[in-house]
Protein backbone atom coordinates (compact mmCIF):
# COMPACT_ATOMS: atom_id res chain seq x y z
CA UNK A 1 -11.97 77.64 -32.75
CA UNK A 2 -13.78 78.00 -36.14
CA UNK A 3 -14.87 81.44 -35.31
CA UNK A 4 -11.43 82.69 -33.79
CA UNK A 5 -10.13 81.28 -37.71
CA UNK A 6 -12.11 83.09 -39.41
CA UNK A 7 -11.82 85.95 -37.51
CA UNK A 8 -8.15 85.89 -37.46
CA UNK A 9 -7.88 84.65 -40.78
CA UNK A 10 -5.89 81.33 -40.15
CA UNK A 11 -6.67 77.79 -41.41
CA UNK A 12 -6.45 74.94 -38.01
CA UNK A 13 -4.48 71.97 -40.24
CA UNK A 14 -4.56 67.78 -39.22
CA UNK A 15 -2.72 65.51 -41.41
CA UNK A 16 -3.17 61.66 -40.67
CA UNK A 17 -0.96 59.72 -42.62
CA UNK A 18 -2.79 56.11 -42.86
CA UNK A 19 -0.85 53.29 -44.94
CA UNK A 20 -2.63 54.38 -48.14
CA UNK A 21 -4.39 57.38 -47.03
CA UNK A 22 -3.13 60.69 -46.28
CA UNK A 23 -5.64 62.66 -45.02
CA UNK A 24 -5.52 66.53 -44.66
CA UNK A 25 -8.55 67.64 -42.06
CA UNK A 26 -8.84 71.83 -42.41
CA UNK A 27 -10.46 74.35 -40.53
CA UNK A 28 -10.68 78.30 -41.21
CA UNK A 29 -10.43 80.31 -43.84
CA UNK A 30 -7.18 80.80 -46.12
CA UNK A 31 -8.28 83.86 -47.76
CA UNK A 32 -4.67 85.48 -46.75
CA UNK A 33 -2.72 82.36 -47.19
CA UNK A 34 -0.73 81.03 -50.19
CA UNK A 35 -2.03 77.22 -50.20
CA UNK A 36 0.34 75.22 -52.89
CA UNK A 37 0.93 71.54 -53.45
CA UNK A 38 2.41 70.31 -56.45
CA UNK A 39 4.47 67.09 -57.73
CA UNK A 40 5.87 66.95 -60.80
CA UNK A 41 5.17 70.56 -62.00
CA UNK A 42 1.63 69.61 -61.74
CA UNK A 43 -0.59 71.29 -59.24
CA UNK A 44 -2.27 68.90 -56.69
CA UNK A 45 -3.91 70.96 -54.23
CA UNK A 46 -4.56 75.10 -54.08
CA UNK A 47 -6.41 77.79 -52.18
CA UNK A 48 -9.87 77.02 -54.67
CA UNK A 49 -9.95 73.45 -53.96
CA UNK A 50 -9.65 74.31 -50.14
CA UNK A 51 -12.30 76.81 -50.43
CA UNK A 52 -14.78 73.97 -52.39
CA UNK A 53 -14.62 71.76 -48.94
CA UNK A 54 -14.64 74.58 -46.25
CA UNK A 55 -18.17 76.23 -48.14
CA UNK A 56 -19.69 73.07 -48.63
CA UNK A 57 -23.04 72.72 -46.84
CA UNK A 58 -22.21 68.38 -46.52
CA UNK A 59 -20.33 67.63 -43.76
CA UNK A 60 -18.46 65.11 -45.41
CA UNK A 61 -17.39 66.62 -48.48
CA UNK A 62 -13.82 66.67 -49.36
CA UNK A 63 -11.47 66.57 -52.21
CA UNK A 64 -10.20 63.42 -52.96
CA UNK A 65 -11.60 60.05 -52.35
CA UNK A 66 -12.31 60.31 -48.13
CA UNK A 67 -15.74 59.51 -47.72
CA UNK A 68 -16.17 57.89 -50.91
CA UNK A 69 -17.16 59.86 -54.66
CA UNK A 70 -20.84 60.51 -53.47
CA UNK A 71 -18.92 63.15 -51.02
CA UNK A 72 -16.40 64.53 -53.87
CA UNK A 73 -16.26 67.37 -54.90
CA UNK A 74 -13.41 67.19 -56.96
CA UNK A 75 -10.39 64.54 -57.55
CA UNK A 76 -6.48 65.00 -56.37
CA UNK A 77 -4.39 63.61 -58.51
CA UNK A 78 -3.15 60.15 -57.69
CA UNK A 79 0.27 58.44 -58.51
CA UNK A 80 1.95 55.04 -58.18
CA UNK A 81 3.51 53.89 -54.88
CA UNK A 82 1.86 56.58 -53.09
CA UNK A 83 -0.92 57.25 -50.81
CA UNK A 84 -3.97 58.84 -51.69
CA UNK A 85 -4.20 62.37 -50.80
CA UNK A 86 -7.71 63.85 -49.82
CA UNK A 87 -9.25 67.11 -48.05
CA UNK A 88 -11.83 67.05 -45.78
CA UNK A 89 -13.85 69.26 -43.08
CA UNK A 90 -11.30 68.94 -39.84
CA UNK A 91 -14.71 68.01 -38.17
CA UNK A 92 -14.87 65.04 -40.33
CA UNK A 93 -11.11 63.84 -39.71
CA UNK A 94 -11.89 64.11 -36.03
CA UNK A 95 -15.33 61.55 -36.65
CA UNK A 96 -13.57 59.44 -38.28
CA UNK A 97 -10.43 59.21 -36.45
CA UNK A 98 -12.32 59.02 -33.28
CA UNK A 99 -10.00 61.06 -30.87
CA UNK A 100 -8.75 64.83 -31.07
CA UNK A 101 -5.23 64.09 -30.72
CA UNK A 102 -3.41 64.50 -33.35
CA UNK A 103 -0.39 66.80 -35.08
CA UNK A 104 -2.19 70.36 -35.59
CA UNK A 105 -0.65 73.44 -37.20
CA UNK A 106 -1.93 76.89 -37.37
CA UNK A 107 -1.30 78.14 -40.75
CA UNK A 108 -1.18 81.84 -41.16
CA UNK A 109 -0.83 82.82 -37.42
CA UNK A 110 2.18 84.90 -38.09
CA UNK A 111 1.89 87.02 -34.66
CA UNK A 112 3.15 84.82 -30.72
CA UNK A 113 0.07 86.73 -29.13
CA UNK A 114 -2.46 85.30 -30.97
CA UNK A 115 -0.73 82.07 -31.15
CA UNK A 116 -0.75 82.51 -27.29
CA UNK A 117 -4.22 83.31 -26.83
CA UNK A 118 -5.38 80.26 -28.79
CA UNK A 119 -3.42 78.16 -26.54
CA UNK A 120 -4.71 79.89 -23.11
CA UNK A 121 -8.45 79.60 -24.73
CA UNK A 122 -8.31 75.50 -25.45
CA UNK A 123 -6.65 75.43 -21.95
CA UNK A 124 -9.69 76.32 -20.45
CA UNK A 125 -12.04 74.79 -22.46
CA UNK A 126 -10.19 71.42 -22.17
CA UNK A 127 -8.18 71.49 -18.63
CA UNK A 128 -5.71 70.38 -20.24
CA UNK A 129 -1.83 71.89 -19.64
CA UNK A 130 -0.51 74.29 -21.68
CA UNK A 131 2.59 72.11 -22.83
CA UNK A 132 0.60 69.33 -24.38
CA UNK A 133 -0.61 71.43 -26.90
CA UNK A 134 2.86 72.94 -28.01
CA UNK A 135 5.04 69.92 -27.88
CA UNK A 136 4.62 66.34 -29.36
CA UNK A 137 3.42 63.73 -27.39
CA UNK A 138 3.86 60.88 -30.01
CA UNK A 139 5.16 60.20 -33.39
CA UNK A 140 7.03 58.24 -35.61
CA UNK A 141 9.97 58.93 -38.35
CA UNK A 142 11.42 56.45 -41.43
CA UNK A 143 14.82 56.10 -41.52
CA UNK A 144 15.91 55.07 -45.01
CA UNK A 145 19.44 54.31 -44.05
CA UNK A 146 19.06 50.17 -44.78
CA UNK A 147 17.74 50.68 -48.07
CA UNK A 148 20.36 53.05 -48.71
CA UNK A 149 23.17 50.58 -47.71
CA UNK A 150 21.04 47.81 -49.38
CA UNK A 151 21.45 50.31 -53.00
CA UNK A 152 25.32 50.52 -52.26
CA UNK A 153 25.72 47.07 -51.51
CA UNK A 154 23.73 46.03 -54.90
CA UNK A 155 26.23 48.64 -56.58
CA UNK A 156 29.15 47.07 -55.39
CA UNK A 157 28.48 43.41 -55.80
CA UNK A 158 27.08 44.63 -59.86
CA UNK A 159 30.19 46.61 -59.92
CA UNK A 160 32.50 43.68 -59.01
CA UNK A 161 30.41 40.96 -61.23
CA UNK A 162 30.76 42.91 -64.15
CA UNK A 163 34.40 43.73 -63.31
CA UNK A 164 34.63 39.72 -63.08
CA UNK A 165 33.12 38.56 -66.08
CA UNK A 166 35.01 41.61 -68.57
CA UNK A 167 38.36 40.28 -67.20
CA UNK A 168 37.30 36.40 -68.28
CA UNK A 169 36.49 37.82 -71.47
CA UNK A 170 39.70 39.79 -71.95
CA UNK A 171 41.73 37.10 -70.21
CA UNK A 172 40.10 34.49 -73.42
CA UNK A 173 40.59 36.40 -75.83
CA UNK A 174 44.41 37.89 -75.41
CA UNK A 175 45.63 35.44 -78.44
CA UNK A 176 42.82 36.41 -80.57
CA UNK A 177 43.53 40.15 -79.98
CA UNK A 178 47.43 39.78 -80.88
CA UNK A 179 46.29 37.67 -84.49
CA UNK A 180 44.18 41.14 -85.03
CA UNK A 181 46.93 43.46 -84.24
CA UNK A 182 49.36 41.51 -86.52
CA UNK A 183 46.45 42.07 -89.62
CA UNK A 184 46.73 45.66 -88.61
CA UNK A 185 44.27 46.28 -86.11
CA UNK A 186 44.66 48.92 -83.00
CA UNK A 187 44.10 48.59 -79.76
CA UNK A 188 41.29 50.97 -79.92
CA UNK A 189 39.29 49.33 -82.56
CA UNK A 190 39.74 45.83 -80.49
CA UNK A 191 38.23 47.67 -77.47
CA UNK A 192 35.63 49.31 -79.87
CA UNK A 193 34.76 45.80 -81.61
CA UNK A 194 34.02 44.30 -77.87
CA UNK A 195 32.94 47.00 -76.63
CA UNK A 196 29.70 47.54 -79.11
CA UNK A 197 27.65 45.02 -78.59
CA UNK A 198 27.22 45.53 -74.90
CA UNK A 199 27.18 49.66 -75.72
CA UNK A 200 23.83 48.32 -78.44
CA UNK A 201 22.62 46.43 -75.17
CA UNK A 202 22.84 49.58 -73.05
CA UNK A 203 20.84 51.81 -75.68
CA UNK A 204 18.19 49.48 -75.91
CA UNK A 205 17.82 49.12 -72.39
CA UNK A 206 17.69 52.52 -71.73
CA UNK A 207 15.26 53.19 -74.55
CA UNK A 208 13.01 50.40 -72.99
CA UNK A 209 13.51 52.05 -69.41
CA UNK A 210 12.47 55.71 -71.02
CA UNK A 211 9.23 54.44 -73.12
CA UNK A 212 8.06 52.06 -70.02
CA UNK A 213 8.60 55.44 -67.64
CA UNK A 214 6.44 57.56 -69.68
CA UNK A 215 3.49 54.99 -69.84
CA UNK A 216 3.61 53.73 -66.45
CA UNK A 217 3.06 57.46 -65.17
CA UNK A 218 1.75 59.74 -67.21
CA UNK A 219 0.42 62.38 -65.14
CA UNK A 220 4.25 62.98 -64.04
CA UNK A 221 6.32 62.10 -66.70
CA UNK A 222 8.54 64.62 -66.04
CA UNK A 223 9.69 63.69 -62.68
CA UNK A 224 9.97 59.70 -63.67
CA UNK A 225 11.65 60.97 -66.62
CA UNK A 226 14.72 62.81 -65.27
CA UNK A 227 14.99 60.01 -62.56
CA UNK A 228 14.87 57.36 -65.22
CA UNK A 229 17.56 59.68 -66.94
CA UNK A 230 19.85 59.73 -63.76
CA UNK A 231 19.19 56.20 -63.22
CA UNK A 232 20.44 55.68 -67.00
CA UNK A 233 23.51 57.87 -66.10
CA UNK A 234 24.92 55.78 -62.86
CA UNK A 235 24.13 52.64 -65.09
CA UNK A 236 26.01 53.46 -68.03
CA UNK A 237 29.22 54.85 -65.55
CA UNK A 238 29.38 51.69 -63.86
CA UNK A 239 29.04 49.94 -66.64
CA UNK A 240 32.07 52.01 -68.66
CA UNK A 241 33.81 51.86 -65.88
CA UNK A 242 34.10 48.53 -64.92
CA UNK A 243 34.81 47.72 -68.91
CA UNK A 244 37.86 49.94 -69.45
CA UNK A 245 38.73 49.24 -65.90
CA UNK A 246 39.27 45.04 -67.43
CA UNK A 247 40.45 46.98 -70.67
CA UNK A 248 43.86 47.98 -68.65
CA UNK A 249 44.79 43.96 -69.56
CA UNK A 250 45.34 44.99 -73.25
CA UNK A 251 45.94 48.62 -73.05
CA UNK A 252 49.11 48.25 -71.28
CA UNK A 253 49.94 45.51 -72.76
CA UNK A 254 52.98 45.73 -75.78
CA UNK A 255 51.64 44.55 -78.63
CA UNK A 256 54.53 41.40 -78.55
CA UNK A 257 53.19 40.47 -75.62
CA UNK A 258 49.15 40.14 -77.22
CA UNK A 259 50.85 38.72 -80.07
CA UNK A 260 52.37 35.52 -78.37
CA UNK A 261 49.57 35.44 -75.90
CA UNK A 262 51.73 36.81 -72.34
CA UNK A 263 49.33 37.27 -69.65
CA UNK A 264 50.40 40.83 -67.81
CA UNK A 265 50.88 38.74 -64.41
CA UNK A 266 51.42 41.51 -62.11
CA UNK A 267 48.48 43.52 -63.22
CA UNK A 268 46.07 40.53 -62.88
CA UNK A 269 47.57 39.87 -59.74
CA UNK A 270 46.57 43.10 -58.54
CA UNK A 271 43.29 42.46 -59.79
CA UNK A 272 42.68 39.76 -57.95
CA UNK A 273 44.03 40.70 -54.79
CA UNK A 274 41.99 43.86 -54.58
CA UNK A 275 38.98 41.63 -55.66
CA UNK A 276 40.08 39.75 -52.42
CA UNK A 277 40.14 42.42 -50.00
CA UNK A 278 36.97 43.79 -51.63
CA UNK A 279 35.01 40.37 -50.83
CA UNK A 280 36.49 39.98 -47.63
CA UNK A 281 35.09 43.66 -46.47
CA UNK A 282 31.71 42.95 -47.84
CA UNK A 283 31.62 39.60 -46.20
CA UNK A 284 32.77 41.42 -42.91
CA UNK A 285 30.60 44.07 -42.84
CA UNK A 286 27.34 41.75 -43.58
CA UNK A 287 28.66 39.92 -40.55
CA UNK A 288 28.92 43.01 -38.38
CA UNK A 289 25.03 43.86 -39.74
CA UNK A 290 23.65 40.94 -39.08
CA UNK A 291 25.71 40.59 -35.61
CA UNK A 292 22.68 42.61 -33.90
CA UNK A 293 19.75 40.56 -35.00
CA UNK A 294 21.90 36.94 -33.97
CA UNK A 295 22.74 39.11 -30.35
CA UNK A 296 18.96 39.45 -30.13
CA UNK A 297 18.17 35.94 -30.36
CA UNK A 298 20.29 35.03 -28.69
CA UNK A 299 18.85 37.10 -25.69
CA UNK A 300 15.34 36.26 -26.93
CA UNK A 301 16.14 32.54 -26.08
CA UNK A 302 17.51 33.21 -22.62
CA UNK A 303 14.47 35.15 -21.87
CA UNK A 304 12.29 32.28 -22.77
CA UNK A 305 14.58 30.29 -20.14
CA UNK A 306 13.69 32.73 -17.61
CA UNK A 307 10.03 32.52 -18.18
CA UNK A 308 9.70 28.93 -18.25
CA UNK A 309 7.98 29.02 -14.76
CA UNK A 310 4.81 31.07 -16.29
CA UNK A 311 4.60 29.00 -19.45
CA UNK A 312 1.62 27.18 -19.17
CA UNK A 313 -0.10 31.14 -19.12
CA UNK A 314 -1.37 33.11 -21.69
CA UNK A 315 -0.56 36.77 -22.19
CA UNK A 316 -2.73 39.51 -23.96
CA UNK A 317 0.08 40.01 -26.66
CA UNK A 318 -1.58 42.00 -29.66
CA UNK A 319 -4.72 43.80 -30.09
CA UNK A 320 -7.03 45.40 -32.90
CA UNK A 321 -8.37 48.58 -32.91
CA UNK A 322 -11.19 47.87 -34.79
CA UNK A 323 -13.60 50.86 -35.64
CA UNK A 324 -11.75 53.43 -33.62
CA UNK A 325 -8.48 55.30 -34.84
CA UNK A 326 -4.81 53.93 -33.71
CA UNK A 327 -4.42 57.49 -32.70
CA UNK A 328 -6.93 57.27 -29.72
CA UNK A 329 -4.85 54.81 -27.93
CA UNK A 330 -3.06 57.75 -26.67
CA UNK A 331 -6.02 59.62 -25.64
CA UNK A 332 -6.98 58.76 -22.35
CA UNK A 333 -10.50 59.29 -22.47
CA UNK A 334 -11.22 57.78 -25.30
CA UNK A 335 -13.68 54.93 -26.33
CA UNK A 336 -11.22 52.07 -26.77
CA UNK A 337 -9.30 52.90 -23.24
CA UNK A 338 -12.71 53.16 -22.11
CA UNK A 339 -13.86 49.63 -23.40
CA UNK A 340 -10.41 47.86 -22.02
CA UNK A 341 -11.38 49.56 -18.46
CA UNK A 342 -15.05 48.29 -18.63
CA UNK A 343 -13.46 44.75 -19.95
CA UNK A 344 -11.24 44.57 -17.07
CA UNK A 345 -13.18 45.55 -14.76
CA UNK A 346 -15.98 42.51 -15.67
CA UNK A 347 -13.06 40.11 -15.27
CA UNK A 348 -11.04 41.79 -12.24
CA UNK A 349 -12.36 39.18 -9.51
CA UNK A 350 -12.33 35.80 -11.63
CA UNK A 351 -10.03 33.17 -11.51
CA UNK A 352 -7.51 33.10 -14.50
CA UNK A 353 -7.45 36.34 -15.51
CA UNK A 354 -4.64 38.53 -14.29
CA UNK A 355 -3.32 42.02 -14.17
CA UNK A 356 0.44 42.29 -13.45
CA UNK A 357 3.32 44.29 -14.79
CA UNK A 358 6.34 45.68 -13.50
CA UNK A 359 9.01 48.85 -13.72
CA UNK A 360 12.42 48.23 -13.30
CA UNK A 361 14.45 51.95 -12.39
CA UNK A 362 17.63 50.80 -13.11
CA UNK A 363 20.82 53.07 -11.96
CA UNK A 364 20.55 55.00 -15.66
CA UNK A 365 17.23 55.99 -14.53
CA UNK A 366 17.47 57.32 -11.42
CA UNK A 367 20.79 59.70 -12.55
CA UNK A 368 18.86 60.65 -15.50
CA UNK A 369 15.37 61.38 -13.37
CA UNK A 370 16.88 62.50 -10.21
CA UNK A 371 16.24 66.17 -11.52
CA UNK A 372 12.39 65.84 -12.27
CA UNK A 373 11.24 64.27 -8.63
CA UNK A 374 11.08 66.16 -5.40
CA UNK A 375 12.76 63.19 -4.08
CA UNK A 376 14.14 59.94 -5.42
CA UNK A 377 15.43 56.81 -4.39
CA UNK A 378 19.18 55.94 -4.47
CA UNK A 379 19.33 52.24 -5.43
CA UNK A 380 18.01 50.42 -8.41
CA UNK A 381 14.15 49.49 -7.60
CA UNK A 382 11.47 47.50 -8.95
CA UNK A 383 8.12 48.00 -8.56
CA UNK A 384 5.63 45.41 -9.14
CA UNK A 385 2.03 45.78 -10.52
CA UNK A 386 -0.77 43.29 -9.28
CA UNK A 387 -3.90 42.36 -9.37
CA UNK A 388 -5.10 40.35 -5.62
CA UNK A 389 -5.86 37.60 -7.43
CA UNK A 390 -2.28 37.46 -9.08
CA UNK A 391 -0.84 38.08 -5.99
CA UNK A 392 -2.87 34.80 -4.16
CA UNK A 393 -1.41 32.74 -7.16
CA UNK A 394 2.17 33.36 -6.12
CA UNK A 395 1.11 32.87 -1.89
CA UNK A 396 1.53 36.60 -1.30
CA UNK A 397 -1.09 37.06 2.00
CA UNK A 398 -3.61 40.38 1.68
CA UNK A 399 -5.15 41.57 4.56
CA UNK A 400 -8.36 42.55 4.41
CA UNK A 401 -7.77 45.64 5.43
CA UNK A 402 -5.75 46.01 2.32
CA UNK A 403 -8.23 44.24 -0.04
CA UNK A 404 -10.82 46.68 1.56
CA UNK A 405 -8.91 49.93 0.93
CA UNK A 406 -7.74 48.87 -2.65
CA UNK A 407 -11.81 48.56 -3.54
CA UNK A 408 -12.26 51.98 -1.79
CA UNK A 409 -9.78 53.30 -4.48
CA UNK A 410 -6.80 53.67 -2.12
CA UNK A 411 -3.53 52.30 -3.85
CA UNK A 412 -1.99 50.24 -1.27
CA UNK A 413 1.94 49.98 -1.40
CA UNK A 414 3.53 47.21 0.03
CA UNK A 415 7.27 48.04 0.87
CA UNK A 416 9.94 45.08 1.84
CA UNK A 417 11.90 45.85 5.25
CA UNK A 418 14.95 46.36 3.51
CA UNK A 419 13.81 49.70 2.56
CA UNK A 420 13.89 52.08 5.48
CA UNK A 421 15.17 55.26 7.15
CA UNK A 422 16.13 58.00 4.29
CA UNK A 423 15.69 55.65 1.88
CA UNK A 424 12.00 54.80 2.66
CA UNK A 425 11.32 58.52 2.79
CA UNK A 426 12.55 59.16 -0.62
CA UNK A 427 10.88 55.83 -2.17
CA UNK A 428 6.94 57.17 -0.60
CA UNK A 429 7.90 60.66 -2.13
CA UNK A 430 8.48 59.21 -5.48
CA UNK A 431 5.74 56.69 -5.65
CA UNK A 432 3.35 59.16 -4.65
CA UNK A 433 4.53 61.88 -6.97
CA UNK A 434 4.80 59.66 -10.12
CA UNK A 435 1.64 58.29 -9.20
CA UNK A 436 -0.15 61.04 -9.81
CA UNK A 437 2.02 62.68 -12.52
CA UNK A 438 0.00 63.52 -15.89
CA UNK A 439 -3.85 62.99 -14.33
CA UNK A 440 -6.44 65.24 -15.75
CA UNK A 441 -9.89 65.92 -14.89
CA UNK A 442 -10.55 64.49 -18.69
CA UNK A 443 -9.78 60.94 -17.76
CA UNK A 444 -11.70 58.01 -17.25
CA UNK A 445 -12.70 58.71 -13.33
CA UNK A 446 -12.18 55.85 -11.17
CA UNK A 447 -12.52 56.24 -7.02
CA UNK A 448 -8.47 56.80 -6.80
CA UNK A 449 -8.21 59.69 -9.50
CA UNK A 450 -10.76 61.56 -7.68
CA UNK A 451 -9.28 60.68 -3.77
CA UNK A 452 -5.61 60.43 -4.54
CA UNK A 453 -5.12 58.91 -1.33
CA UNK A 454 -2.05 55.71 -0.21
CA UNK A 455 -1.68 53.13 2.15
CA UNK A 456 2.01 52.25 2.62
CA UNK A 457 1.83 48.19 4.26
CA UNK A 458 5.63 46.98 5.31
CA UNK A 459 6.32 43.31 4.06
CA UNK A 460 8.97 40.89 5.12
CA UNK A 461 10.44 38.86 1.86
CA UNK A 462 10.11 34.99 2.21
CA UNK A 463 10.99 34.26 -1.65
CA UNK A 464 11.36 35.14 -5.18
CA UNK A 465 9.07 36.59 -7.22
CA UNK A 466 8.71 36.25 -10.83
CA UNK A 467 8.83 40.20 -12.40
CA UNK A 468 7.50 39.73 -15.99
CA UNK A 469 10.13 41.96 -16.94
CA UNK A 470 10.68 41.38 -21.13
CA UNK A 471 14.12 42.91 -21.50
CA UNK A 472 17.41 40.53 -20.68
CA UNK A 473 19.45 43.36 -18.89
CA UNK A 474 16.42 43.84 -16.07
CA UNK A 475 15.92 41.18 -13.51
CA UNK A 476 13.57 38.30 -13.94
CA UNK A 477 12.97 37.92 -10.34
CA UNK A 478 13.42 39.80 -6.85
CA UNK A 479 13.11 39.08 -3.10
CA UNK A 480 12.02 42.56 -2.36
CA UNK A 481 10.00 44.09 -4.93
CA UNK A 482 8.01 46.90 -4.38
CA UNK A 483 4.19 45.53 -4.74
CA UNK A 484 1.63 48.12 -5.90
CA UNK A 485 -2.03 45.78 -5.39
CA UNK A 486 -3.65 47.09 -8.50
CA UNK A 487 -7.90 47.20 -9.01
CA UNK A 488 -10.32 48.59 -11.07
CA UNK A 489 -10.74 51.04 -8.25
CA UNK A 490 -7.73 52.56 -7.88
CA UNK A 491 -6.42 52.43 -11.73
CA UNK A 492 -5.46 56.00 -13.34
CA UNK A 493 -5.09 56.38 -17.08
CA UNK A 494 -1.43 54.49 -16.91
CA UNK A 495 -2.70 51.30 -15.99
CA UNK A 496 -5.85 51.58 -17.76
CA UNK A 497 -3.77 52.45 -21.20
């Protein structure tokens, strides 16, 4: 791939974002390219700075702090509340990340039959499909709407204090404005007079806001400038607003009426009634928002009902990843997938230690997936994943036949005698097709990924059996579950992952 770069004149681009880290692995040459980033009017990153890692004779030398300042070549600029941005050799990213999966993009591969030919070449060298290179496996996206609603929310509760407290202070001070109008005062110099102090607060604050701006960030002062400016803007609008908005009391007020003190009881009783139905729409809406999280505890504690007959075990609930990258938990050959099989597989036949899981296809599913399967069943299914030893726990007999062909690497299917006819055809179909779906010659090779052979057993339900299933709208338990007997043997890279 580095040759085919340089010879095509294209730069091969990984970005890992990492918490506080956001690394930028390159590979190539971007001789023809326009390479730009900049924040602020200030130039981070350019087509030099990529040249600096790509010539470097150190394998770990990048721009930025990667690999530490013994491997730097030269610094990115850094600001607050950001991650740090750094440059290295895309051989390095891959090291470091441990796993080649990852968001690429070819940058300067402006023509589809180059783009093409790249594609057919890593298909080859990797056996892996062409479609897993062009569209994403994995990812994740922000969705800033709650902090959004969280800034409106703040806006509207300011906007109604402040709205609040000005009409206390007008309401106060009525009498005291009628004694000034009657030594020849106007209503605009009242409203000036109150107004000033709180316009000398303002000022200050903003001046405070500007200077503290500029010295918290210098390296971008323009950018926290203008948004310390907009910021200012929104501030002192609300702020105007809400003042001239409580300034209606003695605006429309005749000056008789300030004079003996009348209180302009209609307006204030508009006030306060749209205050009212203002409060009571905030106070609704929070309930609606918060009617999700109380609907999932709610469900959370009827789950923990269901379960109350496996309480006394323990479940593998969280794991580490430790030296290797979060990213290889998705490839399937990697190290860490590797050391779970090799754990597993030391544990498999002890007492205690379990393997079970189970996939409910609900009537959604089957609508939505009849299209992608040869065949597929027509009634809601479940099929249950098990380990023999789980399976002896919960008095469900294996022959030895069975137990013998699962250690072979056969998976070995037990279907319940409700299941026949049309029905049974359909269910083998599907079990054997999705069975199989996705395996590569790149996985970890166990007996079954290399056979790919089934053994379908009949079973006759006797009782219920718990499913492990962790959502509330699946069932908890089944008489007639599809049992797959699940072993080291006859894992593929699903049950392994």
């Amino acid at each position: 791939m580095n040759q085919v770069s340089h010879q095509k004149n294209f730069l091969l681009v990984r970005k890992e974002n990492n918490d506080d880290l956001f690394n930028i692995g390159v590979m190539g040459t971007p001789k023809t390219i326009d390479v730009q980033l900049s924040f602020g009017g200030q130039s981070l990153l350019d087509k030099s700075k990529i040249n600096k890692v790509l010539q470097s004779s150190n394998p770990n030398a990048s721009i930025g702090q990667a690999n530490g300042t013994i491997n730097q070549l030269a610094p990115i600029s850094s600001f607050w509340f950001s991650p740090l941005i750094t440059v290295s050799k895309l051989e390095s990213l891959v090291k470091n990340e441990d796993t080649l999966r990852g968001s690429y993009q070819l940058v300067g591969v402006n023509d589809k039959q180059t783009y093409d030919n790249i594609i057919n070449q890593l298909h080859k060298i990797t056996d892996i499909e062409k479609s897993d290179f062009t569209f994403v496996q994995s990812g994740s996206a922000s969705n800033g709407d709650l902090l959004k609603d969280s800034i409106i929310l703040g806006i509207i509760l300011t906007s109604c204090g402040l709205l609040a407290f000005f009409l206390i202070v007008f309401l106060n001070n009525l009498k005291e404005y009628g004694n000034l109008i009657l030594l020849g005062w106007s209503k605009k110099d009242i409203l000036f007079k109150i107004f000033k102090p709180y316009l000398v607060i303002l000022s200050l604050t903003a001046l405070f806001l500007y200077v503290f701006s500029t010295i918290f960030n210098l390296r971008f002062p323009l950018s926290f400038i203008t948004l310390g400016i907009k910021t200012r803007i929104v501030t002192s609008f609300i702020f105007s607003l809400t003042f001239f908005c409580a300034a209606s009391l003695v605006i429309i007020s005749k000056n008789i009426a300030l004079i003996k003190g009348y209180y302009p009881k209609k307006l204030i009783y508009s006030f306060f009634f749209g205050f009212y139905l203002l409060l009571t729409s905030v106070v609704i809406g929070t309930c609606l928002y918060i009617d999700q999280p109380a609907k999932s505890i709610s469900e959370t504690a009827t789950q923990a009902h269901q379960w109350h007959t496996v309480s006394k075990m323990e479940v593998l609930a969280s794991m580490d990843s430790g030296n290797d990258s979060v990213r290889s938990y998705a490839d399937t050959s990697s190290k860490i997938n590797r050391d779970f099989y090799d754990l597993y597989r030391h544990y498999a036949n002890k007492d205690g230690v379990y393997f079970v899981n189970s996939f409910y296809a609900s009537k959604t599913y089957i609508e939505q997936m009849t299209d992608g399967y040869k065949e597929m069943p027509s009634h809601p299914f479940t099929i249950l994943t098990a380990s023999p030893n789980y399976l002896k726990t919960i008095n469900f007999t294996l022959s030895n036949q069975a137990l013998k062909a699962t250690q072979n690497g056969i998976r070995v299917i037990y279907l319940p005698d409700n299941i026949s006819g049309a029905e049974k055809r359909k269910t083998i179909s599907y079990i054997k097709e999705s069975m199989q779906e996705g395996i590569r010659s790149s996985d970890i090779s166990t007996k079954f990924t290399r056979s790919r052979k089934f053994k379908f057993i009949t079973y006759y339900p006797q009782k219920s059996i718990f499913l492990w299933n962790n959502t509330p709208q699946e069932p908890t338990v089944s008489n007639s579950p599809i049992i797959y007997v699940a072993s080291p043997e006859n894992f593929s890279f699903v049950e392994i992952r």
